[in-house]
PDB file of N, CA and C in Angstrom:
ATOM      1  N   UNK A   1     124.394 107.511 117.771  1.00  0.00           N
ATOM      2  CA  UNK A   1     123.922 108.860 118.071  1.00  0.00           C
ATOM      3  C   UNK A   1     123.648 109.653 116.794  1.00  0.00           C
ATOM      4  N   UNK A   2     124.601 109.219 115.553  1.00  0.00           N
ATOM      5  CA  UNK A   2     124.552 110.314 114.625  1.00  0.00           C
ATOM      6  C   UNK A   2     123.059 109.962 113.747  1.00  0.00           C
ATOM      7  N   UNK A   3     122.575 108.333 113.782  1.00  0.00           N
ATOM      8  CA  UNK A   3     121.847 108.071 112.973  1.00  0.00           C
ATOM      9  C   UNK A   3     120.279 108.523 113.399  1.00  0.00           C
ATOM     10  N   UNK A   4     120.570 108.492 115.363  1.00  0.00           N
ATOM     11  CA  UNK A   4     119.154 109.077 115.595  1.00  0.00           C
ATOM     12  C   UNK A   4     118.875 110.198 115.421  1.00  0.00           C
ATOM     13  N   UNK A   5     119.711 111.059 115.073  1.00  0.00           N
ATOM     14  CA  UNK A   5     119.563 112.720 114.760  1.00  0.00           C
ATOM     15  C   UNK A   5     119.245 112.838 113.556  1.00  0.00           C
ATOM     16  N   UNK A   6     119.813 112.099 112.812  1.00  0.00           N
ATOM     17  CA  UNK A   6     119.281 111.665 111.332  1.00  0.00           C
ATOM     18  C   UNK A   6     118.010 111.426 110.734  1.00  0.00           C
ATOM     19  N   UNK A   7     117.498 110.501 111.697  1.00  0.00           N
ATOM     20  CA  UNK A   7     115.899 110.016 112.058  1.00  0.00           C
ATOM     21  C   UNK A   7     115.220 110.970 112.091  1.00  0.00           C
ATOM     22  N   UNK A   8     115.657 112.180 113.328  1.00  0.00           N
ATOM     23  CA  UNK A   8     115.585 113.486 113.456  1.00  0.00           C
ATOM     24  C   UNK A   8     114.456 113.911 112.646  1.00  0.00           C
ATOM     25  N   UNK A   9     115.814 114.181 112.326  1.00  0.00           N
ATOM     26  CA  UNK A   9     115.832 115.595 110.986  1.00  0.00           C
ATOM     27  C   UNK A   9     114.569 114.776 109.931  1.00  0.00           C
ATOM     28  N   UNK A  10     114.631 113.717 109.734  1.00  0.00           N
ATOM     29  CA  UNK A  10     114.562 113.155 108.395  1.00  0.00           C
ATOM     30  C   UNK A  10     112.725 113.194 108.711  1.00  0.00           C
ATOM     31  N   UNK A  11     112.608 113.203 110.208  1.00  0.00           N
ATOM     32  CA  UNK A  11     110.938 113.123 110.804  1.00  0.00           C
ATOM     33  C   UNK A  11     110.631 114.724 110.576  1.00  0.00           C
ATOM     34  N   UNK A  12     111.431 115.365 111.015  1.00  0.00           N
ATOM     35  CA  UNK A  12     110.851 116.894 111.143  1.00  0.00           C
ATOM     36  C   UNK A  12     111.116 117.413 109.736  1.00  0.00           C
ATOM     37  N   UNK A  13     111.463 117.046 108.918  1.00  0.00           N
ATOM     38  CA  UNK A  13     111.410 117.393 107.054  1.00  0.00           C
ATOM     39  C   UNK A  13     110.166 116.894 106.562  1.00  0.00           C
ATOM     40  N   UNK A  14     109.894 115.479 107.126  1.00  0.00           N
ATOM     41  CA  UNK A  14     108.832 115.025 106.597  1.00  0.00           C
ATOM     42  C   UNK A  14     107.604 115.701 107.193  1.00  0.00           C
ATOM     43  N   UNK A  15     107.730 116.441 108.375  1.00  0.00           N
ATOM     44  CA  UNK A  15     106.786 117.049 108.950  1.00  0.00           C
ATOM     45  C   UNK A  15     106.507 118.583 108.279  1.00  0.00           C
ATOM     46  N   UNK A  16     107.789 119.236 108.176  1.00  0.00           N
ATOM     47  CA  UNK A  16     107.138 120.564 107.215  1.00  0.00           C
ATOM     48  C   UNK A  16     106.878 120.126 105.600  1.00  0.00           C
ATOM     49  N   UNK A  17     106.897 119.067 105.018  1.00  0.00           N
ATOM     50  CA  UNK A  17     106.813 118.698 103.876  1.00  0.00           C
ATOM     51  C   UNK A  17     105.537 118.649 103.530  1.00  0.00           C
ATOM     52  N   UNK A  18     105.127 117.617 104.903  1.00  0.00           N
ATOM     53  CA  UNK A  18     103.201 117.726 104.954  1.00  0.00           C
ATOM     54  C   UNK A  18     102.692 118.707 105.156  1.00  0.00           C
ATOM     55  N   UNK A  19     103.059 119.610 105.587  1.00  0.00           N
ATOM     56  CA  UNK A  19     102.837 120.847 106.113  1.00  0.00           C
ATOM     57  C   UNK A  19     102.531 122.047 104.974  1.00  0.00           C
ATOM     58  N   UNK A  20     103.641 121.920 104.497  1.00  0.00           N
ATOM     59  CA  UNK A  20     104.065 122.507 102.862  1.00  0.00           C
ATOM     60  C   UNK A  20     103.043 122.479 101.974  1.00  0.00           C
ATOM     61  N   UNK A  21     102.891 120.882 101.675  1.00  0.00           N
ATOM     62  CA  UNK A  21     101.345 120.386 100.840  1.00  0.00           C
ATOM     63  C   UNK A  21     100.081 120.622 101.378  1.00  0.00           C
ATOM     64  N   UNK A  22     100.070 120.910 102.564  1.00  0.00           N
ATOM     65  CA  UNK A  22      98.425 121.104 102.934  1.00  0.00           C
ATOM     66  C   UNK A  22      98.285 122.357 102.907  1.00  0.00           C
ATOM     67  N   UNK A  23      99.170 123.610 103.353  1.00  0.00           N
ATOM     68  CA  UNK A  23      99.670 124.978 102.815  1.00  0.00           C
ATOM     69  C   UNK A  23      98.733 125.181 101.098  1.00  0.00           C
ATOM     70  N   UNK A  24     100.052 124.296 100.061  1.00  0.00           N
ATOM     71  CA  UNK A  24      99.616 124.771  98.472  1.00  0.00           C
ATOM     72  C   UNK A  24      97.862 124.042  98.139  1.00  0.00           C
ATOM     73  N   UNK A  25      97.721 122.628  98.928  1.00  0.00           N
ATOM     74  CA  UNK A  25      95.915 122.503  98.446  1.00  0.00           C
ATOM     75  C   UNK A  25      95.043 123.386  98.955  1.00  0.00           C
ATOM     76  N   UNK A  26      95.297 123.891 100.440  1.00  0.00           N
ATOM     77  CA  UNK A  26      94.379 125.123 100.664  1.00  0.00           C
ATOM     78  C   UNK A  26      94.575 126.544  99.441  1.00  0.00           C
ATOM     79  N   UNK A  27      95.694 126.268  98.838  1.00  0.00           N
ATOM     80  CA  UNK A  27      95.856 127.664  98.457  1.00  0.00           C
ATOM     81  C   UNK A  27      95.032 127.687  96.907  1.00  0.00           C
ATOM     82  N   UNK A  28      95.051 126.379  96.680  1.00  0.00           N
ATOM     83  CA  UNK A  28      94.494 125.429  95.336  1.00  0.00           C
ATOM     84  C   UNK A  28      92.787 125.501  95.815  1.00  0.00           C
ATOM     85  N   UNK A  29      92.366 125.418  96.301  1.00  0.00           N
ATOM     86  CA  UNK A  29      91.472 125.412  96.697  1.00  0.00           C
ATOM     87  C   UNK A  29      90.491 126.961  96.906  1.00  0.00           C
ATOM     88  N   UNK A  30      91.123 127.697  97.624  1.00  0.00           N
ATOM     89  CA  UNK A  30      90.576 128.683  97.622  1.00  0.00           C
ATOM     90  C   UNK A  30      91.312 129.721  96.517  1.00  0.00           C
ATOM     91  N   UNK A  31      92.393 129.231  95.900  1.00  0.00           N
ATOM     92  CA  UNK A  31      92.256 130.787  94.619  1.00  0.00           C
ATOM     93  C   UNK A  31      92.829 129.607  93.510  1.00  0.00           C
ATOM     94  N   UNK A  32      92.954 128.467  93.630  1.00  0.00           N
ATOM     95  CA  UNK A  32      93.451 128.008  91.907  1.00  0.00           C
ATOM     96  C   UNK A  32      92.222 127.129  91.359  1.00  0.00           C
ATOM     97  N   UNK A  33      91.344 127.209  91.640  1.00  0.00           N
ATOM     98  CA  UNK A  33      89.995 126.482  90.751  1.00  0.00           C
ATOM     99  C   UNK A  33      89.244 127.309  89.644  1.00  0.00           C
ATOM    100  N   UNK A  34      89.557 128.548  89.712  1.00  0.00           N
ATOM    101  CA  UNK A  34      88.952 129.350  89.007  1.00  0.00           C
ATOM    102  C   UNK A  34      87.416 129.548  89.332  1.00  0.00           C
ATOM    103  N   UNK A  35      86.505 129.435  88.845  1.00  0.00           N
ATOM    104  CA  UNK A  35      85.146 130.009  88.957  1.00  0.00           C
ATOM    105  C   UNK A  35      84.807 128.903  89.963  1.00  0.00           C
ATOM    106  N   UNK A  36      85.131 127.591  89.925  1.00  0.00           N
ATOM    107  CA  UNK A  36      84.946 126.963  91.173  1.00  0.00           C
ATOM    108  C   UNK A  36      85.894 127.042  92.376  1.00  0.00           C
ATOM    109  N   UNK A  37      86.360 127.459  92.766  1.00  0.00           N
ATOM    110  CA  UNK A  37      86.846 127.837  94.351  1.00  0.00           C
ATOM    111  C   UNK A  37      85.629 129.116  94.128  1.00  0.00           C
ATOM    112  N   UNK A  38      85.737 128.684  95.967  1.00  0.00           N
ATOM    113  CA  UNK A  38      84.672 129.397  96.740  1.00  0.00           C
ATOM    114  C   UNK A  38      84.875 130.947  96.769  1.00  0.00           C
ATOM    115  N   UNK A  39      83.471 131.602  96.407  1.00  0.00           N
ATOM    116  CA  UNK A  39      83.594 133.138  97.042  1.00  0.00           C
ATOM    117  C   UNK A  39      83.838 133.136  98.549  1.00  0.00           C
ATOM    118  N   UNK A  40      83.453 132.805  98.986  1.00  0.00           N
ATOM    119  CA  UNK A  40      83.069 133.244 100.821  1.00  0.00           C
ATOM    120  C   UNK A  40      83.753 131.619 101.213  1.00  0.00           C
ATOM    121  N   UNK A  41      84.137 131.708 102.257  1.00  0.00           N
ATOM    122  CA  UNK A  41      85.100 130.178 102.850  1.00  0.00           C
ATOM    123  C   UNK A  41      84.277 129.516 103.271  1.00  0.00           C
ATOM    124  N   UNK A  42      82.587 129.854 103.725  1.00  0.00           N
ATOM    125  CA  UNK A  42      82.059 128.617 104.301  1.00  0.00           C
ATOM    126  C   UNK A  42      80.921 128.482 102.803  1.00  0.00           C
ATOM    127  N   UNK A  43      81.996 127.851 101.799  1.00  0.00           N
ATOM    128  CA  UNK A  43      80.752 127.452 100.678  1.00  0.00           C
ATOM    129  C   UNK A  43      82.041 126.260 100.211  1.00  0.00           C
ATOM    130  N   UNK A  44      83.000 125.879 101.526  1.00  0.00           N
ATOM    131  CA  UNK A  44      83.663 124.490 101.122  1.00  0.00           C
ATOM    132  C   UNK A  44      82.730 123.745 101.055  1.00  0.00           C
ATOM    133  N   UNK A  45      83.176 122.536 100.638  1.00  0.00           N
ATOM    134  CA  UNK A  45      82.456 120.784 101.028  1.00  0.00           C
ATOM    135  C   UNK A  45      82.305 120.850 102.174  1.00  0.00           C
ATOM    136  N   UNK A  46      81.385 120.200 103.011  1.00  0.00           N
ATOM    137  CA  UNK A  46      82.290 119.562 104.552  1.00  0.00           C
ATOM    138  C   UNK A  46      82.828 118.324 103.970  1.00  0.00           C
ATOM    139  N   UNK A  47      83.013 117.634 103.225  1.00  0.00           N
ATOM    140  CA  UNK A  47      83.828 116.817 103.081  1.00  0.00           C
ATOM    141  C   UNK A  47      85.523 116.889 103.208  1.00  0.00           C
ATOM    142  N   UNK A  48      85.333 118.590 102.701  1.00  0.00           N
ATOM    143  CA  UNK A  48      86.938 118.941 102.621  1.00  0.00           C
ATOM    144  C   UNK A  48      87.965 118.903 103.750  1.00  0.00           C
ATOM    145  N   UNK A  49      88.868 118.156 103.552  1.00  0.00           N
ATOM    146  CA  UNK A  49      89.953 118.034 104.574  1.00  0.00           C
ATOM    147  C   UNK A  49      90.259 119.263 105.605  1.00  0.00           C
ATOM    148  N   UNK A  50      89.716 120.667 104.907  1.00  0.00           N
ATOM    149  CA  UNK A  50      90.098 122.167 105.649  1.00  0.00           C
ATOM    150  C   UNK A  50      88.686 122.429 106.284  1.00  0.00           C
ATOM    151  N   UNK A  51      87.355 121.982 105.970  1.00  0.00           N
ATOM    152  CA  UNK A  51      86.051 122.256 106.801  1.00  0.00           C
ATOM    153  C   UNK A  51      86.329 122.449 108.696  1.00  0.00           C
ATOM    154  N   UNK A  52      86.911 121.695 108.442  1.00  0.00           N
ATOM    155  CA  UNK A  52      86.755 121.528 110.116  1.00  0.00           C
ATOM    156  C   UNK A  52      87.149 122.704 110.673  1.00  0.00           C
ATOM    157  N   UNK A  53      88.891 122.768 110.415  1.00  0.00           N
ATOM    158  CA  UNK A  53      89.654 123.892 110.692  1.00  0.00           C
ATOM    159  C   UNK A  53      88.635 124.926 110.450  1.00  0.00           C
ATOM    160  N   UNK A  54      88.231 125.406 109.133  1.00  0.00           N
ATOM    161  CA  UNK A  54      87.773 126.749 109.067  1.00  0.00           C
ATOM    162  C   UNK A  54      86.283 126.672 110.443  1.00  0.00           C
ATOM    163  N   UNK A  55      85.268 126.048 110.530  1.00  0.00           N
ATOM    164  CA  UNK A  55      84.561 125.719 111.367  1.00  0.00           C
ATOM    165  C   UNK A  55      85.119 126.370 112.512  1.00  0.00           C
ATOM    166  N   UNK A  56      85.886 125.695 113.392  1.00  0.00           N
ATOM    167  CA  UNK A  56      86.632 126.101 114.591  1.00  0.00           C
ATOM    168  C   UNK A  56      87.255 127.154 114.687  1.00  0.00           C
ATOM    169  N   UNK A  57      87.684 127.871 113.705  1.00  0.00           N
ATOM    170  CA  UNK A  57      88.783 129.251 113.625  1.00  0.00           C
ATOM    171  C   UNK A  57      87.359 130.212 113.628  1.00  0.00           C
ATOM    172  N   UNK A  58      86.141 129.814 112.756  1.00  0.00           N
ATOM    173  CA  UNK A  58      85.118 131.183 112.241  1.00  0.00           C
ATOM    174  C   UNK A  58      84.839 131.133 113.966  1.00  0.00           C
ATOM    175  N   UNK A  59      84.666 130.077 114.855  1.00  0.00           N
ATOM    176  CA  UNK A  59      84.287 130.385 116.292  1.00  0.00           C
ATOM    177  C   UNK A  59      84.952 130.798 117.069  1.00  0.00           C
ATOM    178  N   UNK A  60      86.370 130.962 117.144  1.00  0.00           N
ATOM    179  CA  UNK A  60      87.430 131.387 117.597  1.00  0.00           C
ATOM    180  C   UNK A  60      87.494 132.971 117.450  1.00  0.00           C
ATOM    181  N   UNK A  61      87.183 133.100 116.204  1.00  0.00           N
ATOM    182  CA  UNK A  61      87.081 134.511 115.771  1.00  0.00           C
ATOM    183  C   UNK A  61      85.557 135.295 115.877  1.00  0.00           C
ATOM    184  N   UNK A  62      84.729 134.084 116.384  1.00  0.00           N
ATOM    185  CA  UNK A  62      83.632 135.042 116.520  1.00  0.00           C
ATOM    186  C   UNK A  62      82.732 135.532 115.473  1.00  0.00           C
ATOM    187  N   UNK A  63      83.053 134.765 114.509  1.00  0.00           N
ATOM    188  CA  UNK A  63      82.348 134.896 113.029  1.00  0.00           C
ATOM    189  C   UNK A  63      81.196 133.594 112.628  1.00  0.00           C
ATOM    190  N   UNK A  64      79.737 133.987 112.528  1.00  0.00           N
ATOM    191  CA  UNK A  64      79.055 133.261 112.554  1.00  0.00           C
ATOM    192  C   UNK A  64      78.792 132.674 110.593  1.00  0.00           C
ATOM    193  N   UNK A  65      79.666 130.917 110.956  1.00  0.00           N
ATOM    194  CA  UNK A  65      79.843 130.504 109.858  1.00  0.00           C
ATOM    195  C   UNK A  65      78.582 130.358 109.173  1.00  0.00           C
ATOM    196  N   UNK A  66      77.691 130.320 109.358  1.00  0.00           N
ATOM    197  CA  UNK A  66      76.417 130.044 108.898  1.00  0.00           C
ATOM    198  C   UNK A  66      75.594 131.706 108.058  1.00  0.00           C
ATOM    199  N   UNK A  67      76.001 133.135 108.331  1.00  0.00           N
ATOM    200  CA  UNK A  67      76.119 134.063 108.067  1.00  0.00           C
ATOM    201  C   UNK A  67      76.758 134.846 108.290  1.00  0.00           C
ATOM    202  N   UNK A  68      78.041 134.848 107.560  1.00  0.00           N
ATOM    203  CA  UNK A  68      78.882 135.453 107.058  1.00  0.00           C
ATOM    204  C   UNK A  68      78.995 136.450 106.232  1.00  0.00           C
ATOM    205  N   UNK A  69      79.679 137.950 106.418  1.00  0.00           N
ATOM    206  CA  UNK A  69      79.612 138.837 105.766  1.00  0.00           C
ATOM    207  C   UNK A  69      81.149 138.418 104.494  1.00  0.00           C
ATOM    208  N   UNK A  70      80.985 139.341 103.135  1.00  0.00           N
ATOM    209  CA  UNK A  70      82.471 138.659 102.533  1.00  0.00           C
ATOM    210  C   UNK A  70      83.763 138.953 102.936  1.00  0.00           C
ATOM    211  N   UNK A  71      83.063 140.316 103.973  1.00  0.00           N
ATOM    212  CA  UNK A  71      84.758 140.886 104.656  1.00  0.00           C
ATOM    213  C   UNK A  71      85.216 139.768 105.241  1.00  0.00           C
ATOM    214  N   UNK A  72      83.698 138.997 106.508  1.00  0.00           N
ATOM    215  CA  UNK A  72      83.989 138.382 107.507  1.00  0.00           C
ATOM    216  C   UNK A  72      85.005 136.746 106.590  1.00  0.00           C
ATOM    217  N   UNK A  73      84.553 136.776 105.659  1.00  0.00           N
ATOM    218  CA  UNK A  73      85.033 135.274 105.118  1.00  0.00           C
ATOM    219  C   UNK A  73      86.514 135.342 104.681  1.00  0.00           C
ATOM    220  N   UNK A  74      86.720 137.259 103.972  1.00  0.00           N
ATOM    221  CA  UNK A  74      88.227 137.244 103.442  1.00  0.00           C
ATOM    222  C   UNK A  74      88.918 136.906 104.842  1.00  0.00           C
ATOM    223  N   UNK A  75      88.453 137.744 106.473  1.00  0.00           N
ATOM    224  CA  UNK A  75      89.354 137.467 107.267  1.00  0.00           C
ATOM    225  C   UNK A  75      89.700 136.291 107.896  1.00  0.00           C
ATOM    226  N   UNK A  76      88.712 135.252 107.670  1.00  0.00           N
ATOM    227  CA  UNK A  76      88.376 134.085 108.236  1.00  0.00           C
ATOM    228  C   UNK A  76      89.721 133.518 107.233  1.00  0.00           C
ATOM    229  N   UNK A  77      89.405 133.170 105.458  1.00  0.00           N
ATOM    230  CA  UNK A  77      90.526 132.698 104.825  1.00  0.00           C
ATOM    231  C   UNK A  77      92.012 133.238 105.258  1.00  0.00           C
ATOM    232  N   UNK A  78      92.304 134.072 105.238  1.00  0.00           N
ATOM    233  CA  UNK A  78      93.913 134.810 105.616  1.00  0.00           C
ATOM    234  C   UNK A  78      93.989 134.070 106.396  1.00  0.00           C
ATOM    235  N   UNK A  79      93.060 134.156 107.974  1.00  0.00           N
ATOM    236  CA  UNK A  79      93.929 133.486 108.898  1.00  0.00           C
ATOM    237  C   UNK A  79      93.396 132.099 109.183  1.00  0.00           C
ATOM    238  N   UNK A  80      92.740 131.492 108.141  1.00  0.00           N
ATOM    239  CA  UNK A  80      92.795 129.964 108.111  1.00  0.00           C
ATOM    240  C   UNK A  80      94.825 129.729 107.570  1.00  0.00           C
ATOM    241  N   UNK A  81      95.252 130.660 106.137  1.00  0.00           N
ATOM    242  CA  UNK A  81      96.030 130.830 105.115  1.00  0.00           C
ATOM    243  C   UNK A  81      97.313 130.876 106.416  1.00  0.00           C
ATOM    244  N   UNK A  82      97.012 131.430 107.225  1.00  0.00           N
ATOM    245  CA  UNK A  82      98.287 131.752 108.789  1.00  0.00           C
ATOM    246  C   UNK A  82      98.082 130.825 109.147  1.00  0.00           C
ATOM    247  N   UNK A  83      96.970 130.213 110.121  1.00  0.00           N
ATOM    248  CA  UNK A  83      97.466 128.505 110.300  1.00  0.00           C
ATOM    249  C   UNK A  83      98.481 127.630 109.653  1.00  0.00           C
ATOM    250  N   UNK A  84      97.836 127.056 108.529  1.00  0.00           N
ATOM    251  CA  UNK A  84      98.814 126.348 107.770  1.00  0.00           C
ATOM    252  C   UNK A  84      99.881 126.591 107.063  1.00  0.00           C
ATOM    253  N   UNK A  85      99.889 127.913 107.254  1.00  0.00           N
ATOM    254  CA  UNK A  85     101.981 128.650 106.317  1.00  0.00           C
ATOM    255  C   UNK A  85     102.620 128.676 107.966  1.00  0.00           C
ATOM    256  N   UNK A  86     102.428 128.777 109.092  1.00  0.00           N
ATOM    257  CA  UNK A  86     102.689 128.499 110.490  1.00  0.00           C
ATOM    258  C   UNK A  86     102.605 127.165 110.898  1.00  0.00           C
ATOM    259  N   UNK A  87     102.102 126.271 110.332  1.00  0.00           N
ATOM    260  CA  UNK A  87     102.507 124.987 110.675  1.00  0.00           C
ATOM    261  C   UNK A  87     103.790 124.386 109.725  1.00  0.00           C
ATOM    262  N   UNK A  88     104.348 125.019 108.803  1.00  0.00           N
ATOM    263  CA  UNK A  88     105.080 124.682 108.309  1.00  0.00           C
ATOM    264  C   UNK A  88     106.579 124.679 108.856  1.00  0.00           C
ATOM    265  N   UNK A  89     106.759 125.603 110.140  1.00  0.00           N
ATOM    266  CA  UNK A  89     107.673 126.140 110.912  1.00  0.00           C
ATOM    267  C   UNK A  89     107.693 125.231 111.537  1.00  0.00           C
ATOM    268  N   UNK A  90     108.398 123.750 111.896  1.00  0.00           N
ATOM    269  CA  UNK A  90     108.144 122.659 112.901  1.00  0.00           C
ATOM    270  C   UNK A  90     109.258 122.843 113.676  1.00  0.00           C
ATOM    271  N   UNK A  91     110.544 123.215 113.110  1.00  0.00           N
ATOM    272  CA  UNK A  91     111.183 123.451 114.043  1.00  0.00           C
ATOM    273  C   UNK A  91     112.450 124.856 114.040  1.00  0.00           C
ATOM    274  N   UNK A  92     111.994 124.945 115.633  1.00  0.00           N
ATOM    275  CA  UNK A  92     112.576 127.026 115.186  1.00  0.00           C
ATOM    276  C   UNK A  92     114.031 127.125 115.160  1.00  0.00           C
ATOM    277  N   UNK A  93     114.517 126.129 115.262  1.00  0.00           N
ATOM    278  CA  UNK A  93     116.192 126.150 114.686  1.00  0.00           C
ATOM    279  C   UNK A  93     116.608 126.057 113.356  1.00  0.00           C
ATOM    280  N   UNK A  94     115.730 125.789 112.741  1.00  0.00           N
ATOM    281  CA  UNK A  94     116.162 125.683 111.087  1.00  0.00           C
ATOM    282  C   UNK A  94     115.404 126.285 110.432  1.00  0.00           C
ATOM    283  N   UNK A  95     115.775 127.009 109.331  1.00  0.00           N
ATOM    284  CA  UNK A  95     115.270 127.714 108.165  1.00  0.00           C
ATOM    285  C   UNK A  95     115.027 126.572 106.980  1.00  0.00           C
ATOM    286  N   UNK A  96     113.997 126.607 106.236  1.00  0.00           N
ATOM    287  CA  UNK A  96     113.556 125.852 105.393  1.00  0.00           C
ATOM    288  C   UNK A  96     114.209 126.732 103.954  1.00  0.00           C
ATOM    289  N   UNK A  97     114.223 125.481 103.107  1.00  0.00           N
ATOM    290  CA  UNK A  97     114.661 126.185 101.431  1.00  0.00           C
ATOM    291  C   UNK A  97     113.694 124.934 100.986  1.00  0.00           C
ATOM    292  N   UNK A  98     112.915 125.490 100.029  1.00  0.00           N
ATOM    293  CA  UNK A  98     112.292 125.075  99.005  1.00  0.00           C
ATOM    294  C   UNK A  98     112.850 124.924  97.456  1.00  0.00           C
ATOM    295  N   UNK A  99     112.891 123.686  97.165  1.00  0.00           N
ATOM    296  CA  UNK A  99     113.880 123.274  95.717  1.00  0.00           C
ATOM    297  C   UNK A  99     112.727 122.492  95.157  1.00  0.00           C
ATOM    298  N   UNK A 100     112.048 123.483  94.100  1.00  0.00           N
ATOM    299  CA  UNK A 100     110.997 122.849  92.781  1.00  0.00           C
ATOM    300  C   UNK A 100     111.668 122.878  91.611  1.00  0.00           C
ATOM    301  N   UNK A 101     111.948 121.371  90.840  1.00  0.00           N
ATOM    302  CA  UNK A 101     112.306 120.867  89.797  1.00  0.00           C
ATOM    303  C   UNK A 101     111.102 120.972  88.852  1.00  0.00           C
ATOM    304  N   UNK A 102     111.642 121.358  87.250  1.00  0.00           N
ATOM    305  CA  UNK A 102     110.736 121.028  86.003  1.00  0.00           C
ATOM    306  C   UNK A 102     110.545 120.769  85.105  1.00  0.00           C
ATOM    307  N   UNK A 103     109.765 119.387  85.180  1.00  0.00           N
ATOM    308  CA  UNK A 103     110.034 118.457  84.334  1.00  0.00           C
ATOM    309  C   UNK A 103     108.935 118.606  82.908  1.00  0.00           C
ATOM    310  N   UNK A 104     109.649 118.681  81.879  1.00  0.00           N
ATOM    311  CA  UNK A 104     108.806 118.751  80.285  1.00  0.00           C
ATOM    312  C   UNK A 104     107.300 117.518  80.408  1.00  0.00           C
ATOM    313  N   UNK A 105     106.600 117.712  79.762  1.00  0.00           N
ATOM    314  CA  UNK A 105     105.486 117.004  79.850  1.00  0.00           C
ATOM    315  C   UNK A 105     105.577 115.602  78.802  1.00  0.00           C
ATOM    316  N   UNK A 106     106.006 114.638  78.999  1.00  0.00           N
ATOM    317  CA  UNK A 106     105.644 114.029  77.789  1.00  0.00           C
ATOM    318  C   UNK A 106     104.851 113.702  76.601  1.00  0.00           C
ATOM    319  N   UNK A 107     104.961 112.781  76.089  1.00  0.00           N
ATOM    320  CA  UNK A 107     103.562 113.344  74.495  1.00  0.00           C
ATOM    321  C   UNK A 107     102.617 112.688  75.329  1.00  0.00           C
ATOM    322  N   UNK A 108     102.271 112.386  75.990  1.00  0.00           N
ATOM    323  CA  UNK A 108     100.766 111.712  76.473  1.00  0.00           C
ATOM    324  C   UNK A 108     100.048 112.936  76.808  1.00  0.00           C
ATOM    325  N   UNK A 109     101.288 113.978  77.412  1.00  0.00           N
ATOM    326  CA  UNK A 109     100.499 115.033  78.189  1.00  0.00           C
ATOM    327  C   UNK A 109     100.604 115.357  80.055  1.00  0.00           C
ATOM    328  N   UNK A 110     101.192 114.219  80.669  1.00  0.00           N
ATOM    329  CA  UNK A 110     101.786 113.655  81.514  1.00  0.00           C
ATOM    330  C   UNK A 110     103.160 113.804  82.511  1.00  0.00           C
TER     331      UNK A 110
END
């Protein structure tokens, strides 16, 4: 009994973990590229792993992805940005803690 709860836990960690990371590349994406991240949200790739999502949310919201105002795109990003910081919540009995270690770069640079 104790080890399947273990399993558990150890599935639903790994689930806000992924969760976590797809959270910081959207966030990498739309504000850590510098002059390349996008002004307006529909000037992703469609290649990008987040196209779709934003696609489906601009119709949800009623925002025509194809002409887009920049208000319409800041509101579109935020609550693309609420999706995925809300999927990180997998399960509503536990509070998450985040523990980032930092490690010196070696001489390669690395």
């Amino acid at each position: 009994m104790a080890k399947t709860k273990e399993k558990e836990n150890k599935a639903v960690d790994n689930e806000a973990f992924k969760a976590w990371m797809n959270f910081v590349k959207l966030c990498k994406l739309l504000f850590g590229l510098g002059d390349k991240s996008p002004y307006n949200i529909n000037e992703i790739k469609e290649d990008s792993e987040f196209y779709k999502h934003a696609v489906e949310l601009s119709k949800e919201l009623e925002i025509n992805w194809d002409n887009m105002s920049h208000e319409e795109s800041n509101r579109l990003m935020l609550a693309l940005l609420d999706d995925y910081y809300q999927s990180i919540q997998v399960d509503k009995e536990s509070d998450y803690v985040l523990t980032i270690s930092i490690k010196k770069k070696d001489a390669s640079g690395e």
